[in-house]
C-alpha atoms as a PDB file:
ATOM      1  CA  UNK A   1      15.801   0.007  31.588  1.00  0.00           C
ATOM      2  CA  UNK A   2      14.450  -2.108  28.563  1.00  0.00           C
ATOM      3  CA  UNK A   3      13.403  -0.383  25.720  1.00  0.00           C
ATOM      4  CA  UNK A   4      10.179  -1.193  23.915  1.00  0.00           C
ATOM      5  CA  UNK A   5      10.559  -3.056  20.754  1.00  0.00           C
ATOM      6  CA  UNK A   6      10.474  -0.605  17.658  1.00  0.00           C
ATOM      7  CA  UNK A   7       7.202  -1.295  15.473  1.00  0.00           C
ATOM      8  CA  UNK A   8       7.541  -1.709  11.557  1.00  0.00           C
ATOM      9  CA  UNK A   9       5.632   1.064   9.764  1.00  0.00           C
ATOM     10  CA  UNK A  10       3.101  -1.634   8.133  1.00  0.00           C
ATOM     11  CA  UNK A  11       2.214  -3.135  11.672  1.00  0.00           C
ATOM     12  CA  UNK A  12      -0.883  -1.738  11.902  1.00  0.00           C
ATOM     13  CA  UNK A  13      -1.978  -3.394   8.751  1.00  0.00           C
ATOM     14  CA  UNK A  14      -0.861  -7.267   9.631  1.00  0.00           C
ATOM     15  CA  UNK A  15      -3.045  -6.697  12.657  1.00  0.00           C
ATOM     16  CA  UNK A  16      -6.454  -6.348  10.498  1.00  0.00           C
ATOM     17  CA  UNK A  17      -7.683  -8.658   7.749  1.00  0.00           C
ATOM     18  CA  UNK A  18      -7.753  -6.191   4.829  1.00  0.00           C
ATOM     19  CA  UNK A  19      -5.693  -5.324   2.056  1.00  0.00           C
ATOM     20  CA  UNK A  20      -2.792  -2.328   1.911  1.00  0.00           C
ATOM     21  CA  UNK A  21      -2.035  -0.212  -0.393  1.00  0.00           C
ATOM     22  CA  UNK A  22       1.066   1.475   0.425  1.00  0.00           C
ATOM     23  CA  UNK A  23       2.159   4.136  -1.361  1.00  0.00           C
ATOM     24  CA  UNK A  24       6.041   5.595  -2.337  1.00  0.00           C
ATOM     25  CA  UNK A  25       6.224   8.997  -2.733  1.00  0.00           C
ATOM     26  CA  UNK A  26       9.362  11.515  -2.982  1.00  0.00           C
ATOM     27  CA  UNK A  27       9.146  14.415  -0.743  1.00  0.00           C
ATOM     28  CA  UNK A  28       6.539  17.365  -2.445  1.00  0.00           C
ATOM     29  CA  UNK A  29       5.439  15.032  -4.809  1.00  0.00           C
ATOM     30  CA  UNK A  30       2.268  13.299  -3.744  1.00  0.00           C
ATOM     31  CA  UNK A  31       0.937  10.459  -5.783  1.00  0.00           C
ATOM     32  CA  UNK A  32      -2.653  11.147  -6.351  1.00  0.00           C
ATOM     33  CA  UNK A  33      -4.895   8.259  -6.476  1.00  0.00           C
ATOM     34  CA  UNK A  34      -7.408   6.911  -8.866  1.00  0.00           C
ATOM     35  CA  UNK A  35     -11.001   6.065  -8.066  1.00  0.00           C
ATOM     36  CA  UNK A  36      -9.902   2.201  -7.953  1.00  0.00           C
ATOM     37  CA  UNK A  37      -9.013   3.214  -3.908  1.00  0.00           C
ATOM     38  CA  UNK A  38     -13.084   4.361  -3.695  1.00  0.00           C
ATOM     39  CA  UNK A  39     -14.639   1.720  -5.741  1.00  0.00           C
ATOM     40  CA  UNK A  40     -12.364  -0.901  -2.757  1.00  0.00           C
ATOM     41  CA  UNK A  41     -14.162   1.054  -0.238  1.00  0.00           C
ATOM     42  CA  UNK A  42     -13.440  -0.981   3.335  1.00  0.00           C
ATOM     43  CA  UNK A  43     -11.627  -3.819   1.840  1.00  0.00           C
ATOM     44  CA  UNK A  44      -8.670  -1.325   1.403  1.00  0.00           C
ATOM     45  CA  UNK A  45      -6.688   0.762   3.716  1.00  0.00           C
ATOM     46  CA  UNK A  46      -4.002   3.467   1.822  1.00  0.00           C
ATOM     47  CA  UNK A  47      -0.878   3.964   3.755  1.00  0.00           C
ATOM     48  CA  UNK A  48       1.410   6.656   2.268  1.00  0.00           C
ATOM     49  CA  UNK A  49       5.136   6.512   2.910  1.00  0.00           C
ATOM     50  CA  UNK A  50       7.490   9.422   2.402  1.00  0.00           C
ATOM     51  CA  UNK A  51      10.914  10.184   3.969  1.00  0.00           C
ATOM     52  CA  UNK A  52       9.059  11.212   7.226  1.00  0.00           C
ATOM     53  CA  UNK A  53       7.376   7.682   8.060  1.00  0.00           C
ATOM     54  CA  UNK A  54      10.279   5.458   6.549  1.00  0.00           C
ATOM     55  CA  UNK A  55      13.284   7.740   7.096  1.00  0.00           C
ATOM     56  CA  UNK A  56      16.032   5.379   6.394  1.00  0.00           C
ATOM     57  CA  UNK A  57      14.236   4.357   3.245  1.00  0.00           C
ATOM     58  CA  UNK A  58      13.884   0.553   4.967  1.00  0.00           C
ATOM     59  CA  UNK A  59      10.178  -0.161   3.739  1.00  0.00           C
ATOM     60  CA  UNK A  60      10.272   0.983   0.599  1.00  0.00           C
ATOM     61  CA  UNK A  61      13.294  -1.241   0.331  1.00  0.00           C
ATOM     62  CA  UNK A  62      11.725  -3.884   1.793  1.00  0.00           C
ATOM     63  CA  UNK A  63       9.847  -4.216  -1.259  1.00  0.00           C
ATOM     64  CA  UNK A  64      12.215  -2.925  -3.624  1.00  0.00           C
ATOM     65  CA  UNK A  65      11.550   0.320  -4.460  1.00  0.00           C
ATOM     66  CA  UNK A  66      14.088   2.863  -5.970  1.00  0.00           C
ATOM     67  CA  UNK A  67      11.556   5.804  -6.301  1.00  0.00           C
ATOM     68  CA  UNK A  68       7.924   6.531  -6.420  1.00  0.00           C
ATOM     69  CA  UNK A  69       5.710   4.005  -6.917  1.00  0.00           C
ATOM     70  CA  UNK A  70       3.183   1.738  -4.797  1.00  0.00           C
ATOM     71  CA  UNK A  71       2.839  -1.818  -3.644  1.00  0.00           C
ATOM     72  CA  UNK A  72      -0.683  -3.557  -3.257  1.00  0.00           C
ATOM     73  CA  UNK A  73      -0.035  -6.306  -0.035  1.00  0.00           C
ATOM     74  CA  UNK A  74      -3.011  -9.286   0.303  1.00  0.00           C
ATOM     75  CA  UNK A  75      -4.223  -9.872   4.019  1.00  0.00           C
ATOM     76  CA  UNK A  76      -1.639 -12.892   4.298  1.00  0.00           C
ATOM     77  CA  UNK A  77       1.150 -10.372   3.448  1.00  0.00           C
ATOM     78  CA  UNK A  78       1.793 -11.711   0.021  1.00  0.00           C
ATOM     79  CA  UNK A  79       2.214  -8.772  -2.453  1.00  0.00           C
ATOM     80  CA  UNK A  80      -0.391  -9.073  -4.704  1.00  0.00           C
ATOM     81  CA  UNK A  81       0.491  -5.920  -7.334  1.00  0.00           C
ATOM     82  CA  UNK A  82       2.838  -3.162  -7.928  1.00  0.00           C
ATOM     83  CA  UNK A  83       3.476  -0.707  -9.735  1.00  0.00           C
ATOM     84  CA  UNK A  84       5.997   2.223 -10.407  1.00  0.00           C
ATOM     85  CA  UNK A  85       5.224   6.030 -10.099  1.00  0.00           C
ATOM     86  CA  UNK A  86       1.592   6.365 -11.178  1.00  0.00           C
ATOM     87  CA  UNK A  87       1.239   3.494 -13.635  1.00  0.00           C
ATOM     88  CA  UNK A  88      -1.987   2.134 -11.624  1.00  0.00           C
ATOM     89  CA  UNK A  89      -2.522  -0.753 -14.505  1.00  0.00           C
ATOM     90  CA  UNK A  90      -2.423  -3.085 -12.662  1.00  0.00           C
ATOM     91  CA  UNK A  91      -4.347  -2.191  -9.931  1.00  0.00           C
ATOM     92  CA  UNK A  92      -6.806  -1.483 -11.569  1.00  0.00           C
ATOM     93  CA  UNK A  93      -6.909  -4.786 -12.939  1.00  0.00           C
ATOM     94  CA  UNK A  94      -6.880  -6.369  -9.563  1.00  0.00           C
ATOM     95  CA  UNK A  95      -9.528  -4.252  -8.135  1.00  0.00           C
ATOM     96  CA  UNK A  96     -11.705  -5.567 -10.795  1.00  0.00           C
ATOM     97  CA  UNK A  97     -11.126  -8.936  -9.977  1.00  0.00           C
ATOM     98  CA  UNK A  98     -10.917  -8.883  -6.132  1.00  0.00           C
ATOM     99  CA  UNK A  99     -11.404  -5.513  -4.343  1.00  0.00           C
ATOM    100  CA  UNK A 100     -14.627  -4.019  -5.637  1.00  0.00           C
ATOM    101  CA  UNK A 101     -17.615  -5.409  -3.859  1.00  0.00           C
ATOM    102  CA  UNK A 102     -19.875  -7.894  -6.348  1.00  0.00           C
ATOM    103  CA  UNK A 103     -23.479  -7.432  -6.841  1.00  0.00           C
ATOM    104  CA  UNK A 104     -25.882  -9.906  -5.456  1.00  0.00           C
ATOM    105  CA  UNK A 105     -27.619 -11.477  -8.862  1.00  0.00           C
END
């Protein structure tokens, strides 16, 4: 009997056309997140990871991760920003520049 092929955890996400945020976190620590994820609205979709979803530790080092922290990956699965524990700089940064919606002028 064949088995079915085993699905990466961030499959879902290279199916759909928006960015990821996908976040590290140490078991009983959850990262909160900053209102960067709200202002992104649709255009962002927040995946966390913790030793339950990525047991073997293979995503986080995937994109080299040692501990908490997050990773912000572009439609075209380029990593566009990341950060360590809940330094959100950078994000933030990006957000302003890409994620939040623009007014019409």
């Amino acid at each position: 009997m064949k088995r079915p092929a085993k699905t990466p955890a961030c499959g879902p996400i290279s199916r759909r056309r928006i960015t990821a945020l996908l976040i590290f976190e140490d078991e009983g620590r959850p990262i909160s997140l900053h209102e960067v994820v709200q202002d992104a609205g649709d255009r962002m979709q927040v995946l966390h990871l913790d030793h339950r979803l990525d047991p073997k530790g293979e995503v986080r080092e995937r994109y080299r991760l040692h501990g908490p922290g997050w990773v912000l990956v572009r439609p075209d699965q380029v990593v566009a920003t990341r950060g360590v524990g809940t330094d959100f700089s950078s994000l933030h940064a990006h957000a302003a520049e890409v994620l939040r919606p623009r007014l019409n002028a």
